[in-house]
PDB file of N, CA and C in Angstrom:
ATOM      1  N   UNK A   1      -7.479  20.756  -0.740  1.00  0.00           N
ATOM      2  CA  UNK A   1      -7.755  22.050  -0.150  1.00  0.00           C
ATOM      3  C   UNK A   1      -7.585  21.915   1.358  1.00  0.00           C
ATOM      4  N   UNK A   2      -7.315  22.781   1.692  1.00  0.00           N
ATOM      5  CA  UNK A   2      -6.665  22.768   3.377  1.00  0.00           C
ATOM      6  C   UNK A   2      -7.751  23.044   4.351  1.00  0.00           C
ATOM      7  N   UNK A   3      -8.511  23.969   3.559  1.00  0.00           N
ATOM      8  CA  UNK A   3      -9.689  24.594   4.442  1.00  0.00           C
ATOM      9  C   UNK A   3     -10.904  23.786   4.115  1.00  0.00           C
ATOM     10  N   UNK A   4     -11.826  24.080   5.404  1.00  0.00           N
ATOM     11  CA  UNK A   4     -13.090  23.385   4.518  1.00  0.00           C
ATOM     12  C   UNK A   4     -14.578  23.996   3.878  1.00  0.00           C
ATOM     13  N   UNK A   5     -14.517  23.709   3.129  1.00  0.00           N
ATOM     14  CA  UNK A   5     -15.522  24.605   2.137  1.00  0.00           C
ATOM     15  C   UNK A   5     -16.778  25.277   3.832  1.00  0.00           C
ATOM     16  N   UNK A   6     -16.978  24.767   4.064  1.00  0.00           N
ATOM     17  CA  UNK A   6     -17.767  25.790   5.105  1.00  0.00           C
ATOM     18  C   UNK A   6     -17.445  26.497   5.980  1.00  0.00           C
ATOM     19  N   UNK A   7     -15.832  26.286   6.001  1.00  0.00           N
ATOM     20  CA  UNK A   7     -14.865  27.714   6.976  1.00  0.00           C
ATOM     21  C   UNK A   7     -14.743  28.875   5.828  1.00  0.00           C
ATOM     22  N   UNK A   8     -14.516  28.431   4.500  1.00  0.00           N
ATOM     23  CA  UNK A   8     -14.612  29.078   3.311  1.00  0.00           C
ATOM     24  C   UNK A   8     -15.253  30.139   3.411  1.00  0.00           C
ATOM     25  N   UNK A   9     -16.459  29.720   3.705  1.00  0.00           N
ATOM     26  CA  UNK A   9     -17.796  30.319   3.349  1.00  0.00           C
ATOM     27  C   UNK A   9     -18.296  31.331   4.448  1.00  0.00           C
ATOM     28  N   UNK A  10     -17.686  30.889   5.619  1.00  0.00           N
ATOM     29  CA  UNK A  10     -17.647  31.409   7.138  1.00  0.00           C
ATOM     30  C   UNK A  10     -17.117  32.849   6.719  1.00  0.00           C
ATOM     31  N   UNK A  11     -15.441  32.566   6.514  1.00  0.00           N
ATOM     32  CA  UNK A  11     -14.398  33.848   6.337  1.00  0.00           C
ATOM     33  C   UNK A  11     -14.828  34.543   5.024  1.00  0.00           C
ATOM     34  N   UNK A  12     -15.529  34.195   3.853  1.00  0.00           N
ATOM     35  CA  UNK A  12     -15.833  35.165   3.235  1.00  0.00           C
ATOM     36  C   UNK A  12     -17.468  36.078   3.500  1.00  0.00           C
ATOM     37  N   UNK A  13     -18.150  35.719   4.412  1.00  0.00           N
ATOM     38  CA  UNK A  13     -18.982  36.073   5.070  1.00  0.00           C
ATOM     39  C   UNK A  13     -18.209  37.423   6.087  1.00  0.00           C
ATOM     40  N   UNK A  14     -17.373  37.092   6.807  1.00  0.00           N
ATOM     41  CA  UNK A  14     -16.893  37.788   7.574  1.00  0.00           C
ATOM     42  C   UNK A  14     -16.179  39.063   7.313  1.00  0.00           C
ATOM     43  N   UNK A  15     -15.177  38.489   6.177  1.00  0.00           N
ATOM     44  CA  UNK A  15     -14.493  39.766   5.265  1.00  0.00           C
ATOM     45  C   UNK A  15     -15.547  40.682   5.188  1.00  0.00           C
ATOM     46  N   UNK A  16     -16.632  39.808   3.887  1.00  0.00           N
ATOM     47  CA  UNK A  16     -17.493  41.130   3.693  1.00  0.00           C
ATOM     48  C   UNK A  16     -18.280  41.931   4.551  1.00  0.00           C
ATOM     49  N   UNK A  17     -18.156  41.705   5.870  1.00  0.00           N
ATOM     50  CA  UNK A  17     -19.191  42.318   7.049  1.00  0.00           C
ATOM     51  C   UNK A  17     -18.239  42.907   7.752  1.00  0.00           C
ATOM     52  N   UNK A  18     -16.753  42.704   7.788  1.00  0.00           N
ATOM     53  CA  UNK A  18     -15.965  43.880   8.470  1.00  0.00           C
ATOM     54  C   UNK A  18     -15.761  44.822   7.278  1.00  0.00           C
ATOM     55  N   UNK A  19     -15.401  44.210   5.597  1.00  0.00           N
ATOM     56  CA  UNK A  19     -15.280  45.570   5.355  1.00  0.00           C
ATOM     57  C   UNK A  19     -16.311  46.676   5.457  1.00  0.00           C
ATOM     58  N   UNK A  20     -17.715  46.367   5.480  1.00  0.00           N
ATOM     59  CA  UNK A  20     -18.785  46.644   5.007  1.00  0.00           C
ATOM     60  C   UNK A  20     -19.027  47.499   6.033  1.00  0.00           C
ATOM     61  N   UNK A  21     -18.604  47.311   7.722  1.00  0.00           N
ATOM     62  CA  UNK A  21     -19.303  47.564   8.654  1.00  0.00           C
ATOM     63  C   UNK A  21     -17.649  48.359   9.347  1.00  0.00           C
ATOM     64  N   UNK A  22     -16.627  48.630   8.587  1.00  0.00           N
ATOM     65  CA  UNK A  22     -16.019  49.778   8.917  1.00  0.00           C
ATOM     66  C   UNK A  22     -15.961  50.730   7.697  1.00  0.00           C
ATOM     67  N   UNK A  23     -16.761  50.317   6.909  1.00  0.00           N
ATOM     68  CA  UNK A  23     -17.137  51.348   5.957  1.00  0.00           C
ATOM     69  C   UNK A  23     -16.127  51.446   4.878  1.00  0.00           C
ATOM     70  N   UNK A  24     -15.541  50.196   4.702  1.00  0.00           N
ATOM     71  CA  UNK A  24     -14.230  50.600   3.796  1.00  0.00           C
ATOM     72  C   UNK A  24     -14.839  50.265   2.084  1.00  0.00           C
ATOM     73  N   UNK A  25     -15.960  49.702   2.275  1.00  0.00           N
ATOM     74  CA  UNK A  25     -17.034  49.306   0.854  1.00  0.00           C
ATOM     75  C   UNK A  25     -18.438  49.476   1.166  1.00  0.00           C
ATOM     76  N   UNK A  26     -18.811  49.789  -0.031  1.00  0.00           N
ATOM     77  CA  UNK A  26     -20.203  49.928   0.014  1.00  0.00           C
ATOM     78  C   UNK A  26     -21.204  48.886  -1.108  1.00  0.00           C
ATOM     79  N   UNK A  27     -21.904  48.344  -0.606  1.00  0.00           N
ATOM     80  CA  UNK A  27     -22.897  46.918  -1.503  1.00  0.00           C
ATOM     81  C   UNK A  27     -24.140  46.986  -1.387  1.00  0.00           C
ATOM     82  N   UNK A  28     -24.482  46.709  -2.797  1.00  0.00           N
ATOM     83  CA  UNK A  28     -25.976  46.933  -2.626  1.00  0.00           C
ATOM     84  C   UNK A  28     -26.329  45.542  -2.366  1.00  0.00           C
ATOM     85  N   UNK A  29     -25.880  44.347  -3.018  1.00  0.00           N
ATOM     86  CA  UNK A  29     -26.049  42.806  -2.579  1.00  0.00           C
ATOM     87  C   UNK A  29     -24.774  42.056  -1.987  1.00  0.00           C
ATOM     88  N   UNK A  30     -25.072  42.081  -0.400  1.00  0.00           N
ATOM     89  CA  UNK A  30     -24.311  42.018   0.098  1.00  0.00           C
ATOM     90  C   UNK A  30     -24.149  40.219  -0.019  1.00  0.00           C
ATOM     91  N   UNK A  31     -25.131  39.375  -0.033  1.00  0.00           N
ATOM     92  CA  UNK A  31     -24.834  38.062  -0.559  1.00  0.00           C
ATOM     93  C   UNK A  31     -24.472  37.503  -1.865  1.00  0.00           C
ATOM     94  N   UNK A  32     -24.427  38.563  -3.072  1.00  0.00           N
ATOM     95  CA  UNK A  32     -23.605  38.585  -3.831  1.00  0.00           C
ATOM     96  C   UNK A  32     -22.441  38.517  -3.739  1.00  0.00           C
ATOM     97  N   UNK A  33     -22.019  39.384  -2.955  1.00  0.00           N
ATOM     98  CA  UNK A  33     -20.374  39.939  -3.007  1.00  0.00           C
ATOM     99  C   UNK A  33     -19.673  38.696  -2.346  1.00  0.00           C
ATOM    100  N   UNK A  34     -20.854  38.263  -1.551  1.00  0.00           N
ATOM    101  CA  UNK A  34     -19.938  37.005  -0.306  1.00  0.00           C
ATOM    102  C   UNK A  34     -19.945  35.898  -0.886  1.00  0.00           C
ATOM    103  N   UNK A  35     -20.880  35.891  -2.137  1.00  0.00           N
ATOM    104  CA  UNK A  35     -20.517  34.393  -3.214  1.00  0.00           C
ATOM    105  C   UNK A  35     -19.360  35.185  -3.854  1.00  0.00           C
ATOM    106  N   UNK A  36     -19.020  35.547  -4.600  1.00  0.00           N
ATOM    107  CA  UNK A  36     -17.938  35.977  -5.028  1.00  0.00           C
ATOM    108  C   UNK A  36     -16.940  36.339  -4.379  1.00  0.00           C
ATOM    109  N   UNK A  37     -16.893  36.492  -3.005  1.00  0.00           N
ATOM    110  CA  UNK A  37     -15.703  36.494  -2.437  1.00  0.00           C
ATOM    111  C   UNK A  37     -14.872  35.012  -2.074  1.00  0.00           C
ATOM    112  N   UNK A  38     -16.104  34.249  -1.925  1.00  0.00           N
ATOM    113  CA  UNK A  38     -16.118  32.680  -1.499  1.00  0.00           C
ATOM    114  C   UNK A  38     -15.910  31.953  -2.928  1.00  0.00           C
ATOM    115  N   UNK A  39     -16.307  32.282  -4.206  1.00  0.00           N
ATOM    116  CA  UNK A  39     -15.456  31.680  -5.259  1.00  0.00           C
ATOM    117  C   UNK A  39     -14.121  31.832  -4.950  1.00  0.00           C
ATOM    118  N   UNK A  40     -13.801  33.192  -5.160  1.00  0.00           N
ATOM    119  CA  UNK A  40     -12.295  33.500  -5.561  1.00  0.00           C
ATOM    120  C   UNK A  40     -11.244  32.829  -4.624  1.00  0.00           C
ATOM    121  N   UNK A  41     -12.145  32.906  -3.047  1.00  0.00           N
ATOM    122  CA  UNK A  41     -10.698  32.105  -2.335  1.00  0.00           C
ATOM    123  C   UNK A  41     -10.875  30.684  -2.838  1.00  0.00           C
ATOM    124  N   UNK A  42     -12.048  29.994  -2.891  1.00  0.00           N
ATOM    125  CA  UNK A  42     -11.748  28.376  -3.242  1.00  0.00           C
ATOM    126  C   UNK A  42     -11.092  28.465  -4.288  1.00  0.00           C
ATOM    127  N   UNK A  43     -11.602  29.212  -5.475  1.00  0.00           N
ATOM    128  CA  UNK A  43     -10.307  28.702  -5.946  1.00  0.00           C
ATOM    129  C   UNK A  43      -8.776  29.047  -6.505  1.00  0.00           C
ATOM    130  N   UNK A  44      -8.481  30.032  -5.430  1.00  0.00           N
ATOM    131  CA  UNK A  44      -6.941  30.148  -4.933  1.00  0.00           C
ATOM    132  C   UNK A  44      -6.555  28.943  -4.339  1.00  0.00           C
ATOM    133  N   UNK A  45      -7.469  28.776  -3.292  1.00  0.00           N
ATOM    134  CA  UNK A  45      -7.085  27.498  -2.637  1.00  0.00           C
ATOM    135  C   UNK A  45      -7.049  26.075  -3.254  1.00  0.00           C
ATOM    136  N   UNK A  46      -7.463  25.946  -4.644  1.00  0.00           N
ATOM    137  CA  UNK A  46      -7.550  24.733  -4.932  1.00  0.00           C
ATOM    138  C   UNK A  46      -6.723  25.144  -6.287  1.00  0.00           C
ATOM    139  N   UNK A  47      -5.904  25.753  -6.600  1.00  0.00           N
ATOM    140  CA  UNK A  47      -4.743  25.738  -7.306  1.00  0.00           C
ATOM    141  C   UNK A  47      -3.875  24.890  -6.907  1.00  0.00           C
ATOM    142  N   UNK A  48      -3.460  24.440  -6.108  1.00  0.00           N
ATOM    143  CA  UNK A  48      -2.169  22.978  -5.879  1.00  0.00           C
ATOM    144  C   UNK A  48      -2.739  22.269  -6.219  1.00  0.00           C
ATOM    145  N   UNK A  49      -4.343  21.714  -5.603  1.00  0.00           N
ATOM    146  CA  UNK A  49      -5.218  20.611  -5.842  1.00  0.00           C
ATOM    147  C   UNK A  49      -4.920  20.447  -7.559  1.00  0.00           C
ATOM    148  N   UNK A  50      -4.992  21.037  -8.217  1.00  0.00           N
ATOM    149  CA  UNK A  50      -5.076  21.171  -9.948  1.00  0.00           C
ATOM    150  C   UNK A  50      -4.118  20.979 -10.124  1.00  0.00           C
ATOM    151  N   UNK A  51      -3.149  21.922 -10.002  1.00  0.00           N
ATOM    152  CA  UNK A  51      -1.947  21.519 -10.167  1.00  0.00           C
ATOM    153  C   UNK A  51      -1.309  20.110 -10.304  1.00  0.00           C
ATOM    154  N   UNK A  52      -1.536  19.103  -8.678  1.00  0.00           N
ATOM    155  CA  UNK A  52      -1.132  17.962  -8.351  1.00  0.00           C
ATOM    156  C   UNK A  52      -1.479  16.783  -9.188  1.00  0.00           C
ATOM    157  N   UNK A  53      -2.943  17.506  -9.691  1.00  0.00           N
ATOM    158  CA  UNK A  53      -3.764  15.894 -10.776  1.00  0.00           C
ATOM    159  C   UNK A  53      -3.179  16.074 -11.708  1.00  0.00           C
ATOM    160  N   UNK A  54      -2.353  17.439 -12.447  1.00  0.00           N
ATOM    161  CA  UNK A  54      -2.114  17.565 -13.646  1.00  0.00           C
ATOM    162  C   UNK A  54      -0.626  16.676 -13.458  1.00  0.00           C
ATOM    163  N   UNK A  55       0.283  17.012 -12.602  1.00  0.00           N
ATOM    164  CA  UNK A  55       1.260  16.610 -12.268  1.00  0.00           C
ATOM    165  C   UNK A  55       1.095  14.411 -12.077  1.00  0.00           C
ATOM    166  N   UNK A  56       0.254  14.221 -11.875  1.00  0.00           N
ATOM    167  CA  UNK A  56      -0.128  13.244 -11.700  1.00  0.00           C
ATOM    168  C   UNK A  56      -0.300  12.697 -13.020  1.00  0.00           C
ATOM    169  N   UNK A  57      -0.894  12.931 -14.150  1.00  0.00           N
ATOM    170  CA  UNK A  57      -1.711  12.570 -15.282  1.00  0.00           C
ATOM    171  C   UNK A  57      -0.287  12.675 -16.345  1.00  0.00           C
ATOM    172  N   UNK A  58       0.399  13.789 -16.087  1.00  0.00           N
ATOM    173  CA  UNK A  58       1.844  13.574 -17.165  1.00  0.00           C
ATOM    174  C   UNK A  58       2.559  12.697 -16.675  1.00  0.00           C
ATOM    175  N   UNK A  59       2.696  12.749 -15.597  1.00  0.00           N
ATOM    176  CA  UNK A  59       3.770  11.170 -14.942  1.00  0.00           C
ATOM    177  C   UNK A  59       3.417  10.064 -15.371  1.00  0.00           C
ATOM    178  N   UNK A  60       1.547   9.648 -15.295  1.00  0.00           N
ATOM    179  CA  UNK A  60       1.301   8.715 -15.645  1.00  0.00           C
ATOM    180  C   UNK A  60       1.466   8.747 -17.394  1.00  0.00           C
ATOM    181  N   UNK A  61       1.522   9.341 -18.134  1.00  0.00           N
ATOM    182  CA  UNK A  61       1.957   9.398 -19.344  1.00  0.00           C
ATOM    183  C   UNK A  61       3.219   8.655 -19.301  1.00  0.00           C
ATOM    184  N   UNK A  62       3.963   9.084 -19.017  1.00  0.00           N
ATOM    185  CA  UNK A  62       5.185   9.145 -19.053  1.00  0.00           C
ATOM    186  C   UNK A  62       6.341   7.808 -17.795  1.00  0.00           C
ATOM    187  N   UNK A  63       5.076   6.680 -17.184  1.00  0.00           N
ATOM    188  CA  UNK A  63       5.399   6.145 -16.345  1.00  0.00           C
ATOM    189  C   UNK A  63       6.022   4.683 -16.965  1.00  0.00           C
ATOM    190  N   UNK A  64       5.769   4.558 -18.085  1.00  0.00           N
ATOM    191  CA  UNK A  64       6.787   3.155 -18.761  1.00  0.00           C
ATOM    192  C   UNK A  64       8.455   3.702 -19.065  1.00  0.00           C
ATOM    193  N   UNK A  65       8.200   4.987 -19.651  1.00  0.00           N
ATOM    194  CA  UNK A  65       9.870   5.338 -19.538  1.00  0.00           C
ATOM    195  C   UNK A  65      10.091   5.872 -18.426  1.00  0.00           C
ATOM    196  N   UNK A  66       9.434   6.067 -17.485  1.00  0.00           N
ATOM    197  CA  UNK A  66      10.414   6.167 -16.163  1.00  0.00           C
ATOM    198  C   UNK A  66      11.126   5.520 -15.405  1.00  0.00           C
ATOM    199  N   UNK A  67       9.857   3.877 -15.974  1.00  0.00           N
ATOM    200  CA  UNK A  67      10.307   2.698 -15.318  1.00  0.00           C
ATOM    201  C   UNK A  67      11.324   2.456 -15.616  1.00  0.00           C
ATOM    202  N   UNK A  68      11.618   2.162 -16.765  1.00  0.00           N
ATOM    203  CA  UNK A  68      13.054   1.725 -18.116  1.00  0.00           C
ATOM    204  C   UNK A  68      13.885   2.535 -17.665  1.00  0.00           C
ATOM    205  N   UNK A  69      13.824   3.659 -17.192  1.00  0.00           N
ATOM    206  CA  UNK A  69      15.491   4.827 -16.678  1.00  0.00           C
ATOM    207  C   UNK A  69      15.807   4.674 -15.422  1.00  0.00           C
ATOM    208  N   UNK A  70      15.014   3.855 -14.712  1.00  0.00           N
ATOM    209  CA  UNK A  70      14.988   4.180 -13.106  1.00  0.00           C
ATOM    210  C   UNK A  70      14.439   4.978 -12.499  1.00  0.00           C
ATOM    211  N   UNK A  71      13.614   6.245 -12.653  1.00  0.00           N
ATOM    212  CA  UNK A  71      14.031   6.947 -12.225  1.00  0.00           C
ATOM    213  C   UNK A  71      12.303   7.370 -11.710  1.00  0.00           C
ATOM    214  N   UNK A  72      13.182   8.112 -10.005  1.00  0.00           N
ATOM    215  CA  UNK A  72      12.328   7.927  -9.106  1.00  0.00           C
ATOM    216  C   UNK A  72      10.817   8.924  -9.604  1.00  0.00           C
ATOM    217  N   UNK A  73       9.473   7.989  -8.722  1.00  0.00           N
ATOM    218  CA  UNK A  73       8.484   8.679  -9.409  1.00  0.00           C
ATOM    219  C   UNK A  73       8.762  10.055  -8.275  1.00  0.00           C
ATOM    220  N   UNK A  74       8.858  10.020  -7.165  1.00  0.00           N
ATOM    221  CA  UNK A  74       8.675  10.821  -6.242  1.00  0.00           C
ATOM    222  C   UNK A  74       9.791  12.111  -6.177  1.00  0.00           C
ATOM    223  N   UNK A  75      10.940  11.896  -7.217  1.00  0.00           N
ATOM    224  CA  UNK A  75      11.853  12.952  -7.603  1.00  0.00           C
ATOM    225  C   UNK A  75      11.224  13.608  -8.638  1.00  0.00           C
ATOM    226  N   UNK A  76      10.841  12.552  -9.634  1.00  0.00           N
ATOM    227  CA  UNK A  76      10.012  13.590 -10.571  1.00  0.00           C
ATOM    228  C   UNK A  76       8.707  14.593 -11.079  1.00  0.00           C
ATOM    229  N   UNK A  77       7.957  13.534  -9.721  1.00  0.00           N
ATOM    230  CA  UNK A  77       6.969  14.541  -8.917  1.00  0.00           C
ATOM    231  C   UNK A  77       7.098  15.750  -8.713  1.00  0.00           C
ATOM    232  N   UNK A  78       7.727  16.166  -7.875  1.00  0.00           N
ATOM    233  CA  UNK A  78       8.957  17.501  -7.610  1.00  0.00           C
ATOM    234  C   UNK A  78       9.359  18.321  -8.634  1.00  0.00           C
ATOM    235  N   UNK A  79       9.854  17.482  -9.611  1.00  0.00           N
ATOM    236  CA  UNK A  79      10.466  18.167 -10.263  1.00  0.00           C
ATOM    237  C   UNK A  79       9.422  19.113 -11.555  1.00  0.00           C
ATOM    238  N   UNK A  80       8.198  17.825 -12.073  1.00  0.00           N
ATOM    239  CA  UNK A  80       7.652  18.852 -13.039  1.00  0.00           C
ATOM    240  C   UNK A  80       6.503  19.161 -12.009  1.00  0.00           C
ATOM    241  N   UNK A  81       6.361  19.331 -10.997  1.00  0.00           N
ATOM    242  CA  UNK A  81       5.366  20.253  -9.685  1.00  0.00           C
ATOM    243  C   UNK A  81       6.001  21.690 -10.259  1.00  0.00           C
ATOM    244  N   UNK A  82       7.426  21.593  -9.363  1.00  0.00           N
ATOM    245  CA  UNK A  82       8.395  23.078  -9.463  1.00  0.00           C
ATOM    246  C   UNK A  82       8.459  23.643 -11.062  1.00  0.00           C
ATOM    247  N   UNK A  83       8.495  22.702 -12.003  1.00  0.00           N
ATOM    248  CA  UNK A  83       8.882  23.286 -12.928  1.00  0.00           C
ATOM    249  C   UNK A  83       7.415  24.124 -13.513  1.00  0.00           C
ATOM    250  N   UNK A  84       6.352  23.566 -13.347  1.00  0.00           N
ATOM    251  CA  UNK A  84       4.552  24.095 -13.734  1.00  0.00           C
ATOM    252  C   UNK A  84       4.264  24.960 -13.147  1.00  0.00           C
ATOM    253  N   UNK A  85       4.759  25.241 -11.864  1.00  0.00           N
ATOM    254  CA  UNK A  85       4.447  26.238 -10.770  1.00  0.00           C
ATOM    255  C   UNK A  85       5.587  27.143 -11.100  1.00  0.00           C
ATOM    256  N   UNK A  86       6.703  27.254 -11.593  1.00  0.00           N
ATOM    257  CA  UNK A  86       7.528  28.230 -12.181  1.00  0.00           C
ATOM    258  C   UNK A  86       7.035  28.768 -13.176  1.00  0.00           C
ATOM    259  N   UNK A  87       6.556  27.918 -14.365  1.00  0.00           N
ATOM    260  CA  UNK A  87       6.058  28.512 -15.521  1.00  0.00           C
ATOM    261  C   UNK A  87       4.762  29.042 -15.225  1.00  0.00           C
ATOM    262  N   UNK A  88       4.117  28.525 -14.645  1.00  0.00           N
ATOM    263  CA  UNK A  88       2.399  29.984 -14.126  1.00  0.00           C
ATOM    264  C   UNK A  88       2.694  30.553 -12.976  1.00  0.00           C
ATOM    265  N   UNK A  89       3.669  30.707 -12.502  1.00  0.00           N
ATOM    266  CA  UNK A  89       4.066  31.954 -11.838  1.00  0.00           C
ATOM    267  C   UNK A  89       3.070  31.967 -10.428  1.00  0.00           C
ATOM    268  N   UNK A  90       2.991  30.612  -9.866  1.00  0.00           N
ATOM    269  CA  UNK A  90       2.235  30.084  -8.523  1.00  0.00           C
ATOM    270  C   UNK A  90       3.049  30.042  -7.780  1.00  0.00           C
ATOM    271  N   UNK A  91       2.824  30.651  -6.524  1.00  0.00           N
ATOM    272  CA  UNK A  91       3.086  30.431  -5.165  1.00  0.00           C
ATOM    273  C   UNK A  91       2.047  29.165  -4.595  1.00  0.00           C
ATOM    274  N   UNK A  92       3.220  28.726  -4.295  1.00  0.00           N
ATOM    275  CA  UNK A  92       2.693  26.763  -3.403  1.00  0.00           C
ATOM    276  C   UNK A  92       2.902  27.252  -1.733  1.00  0.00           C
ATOM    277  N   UNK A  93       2.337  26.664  -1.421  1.00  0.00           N
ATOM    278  CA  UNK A  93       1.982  26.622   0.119  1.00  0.00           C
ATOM    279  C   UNK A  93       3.409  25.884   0.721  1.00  0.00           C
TER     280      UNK A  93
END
């Protein structure tokens, strides 16, 4: 994750007090809304993070026949990254 969980927590604090305080929403628990605003970005933001271990864990599956073909770990990194992030339809940073 790029950010750190207590800038996280900062900017979803903040969202909810500008929208709140130009009137564009209305809350009855306003520290509700700011945990739930502060879930949803962590974990947007920690979609690559997931992504990368998963990407990590099939390679290592798959790391005796890679050895036997040659073939590079750091090309194929890349390759089933792009190909997982094509199929769930993720935007990568």
């Amino acid at each position: 994750m790029l950010l750190a969980r207590d800038f996280v927590a900062y900017m979803s604090r903040e969202i909810v007090r500008r929208l709140v305080s130009e009137q564009m929403i209305e809350v009855s628990n306003t520290e509700a809304l700011v945990e739930k605003v502060r879930q949803a970005m962590i974990e947007e933001l920690t979609v690559e993070d997931r992504l990368n271990e998963e990407v990590r864990k099939i390679l290592d599956q798959w790391s005796e026949e890679m050895r036997r073909q040659g073939v590079s770990y750091q090309e194929m990194y890349r390759k089933v990254k792009g190909q997982l992030a094509r199929e769930r339809k993720l935007i990568l940073r």
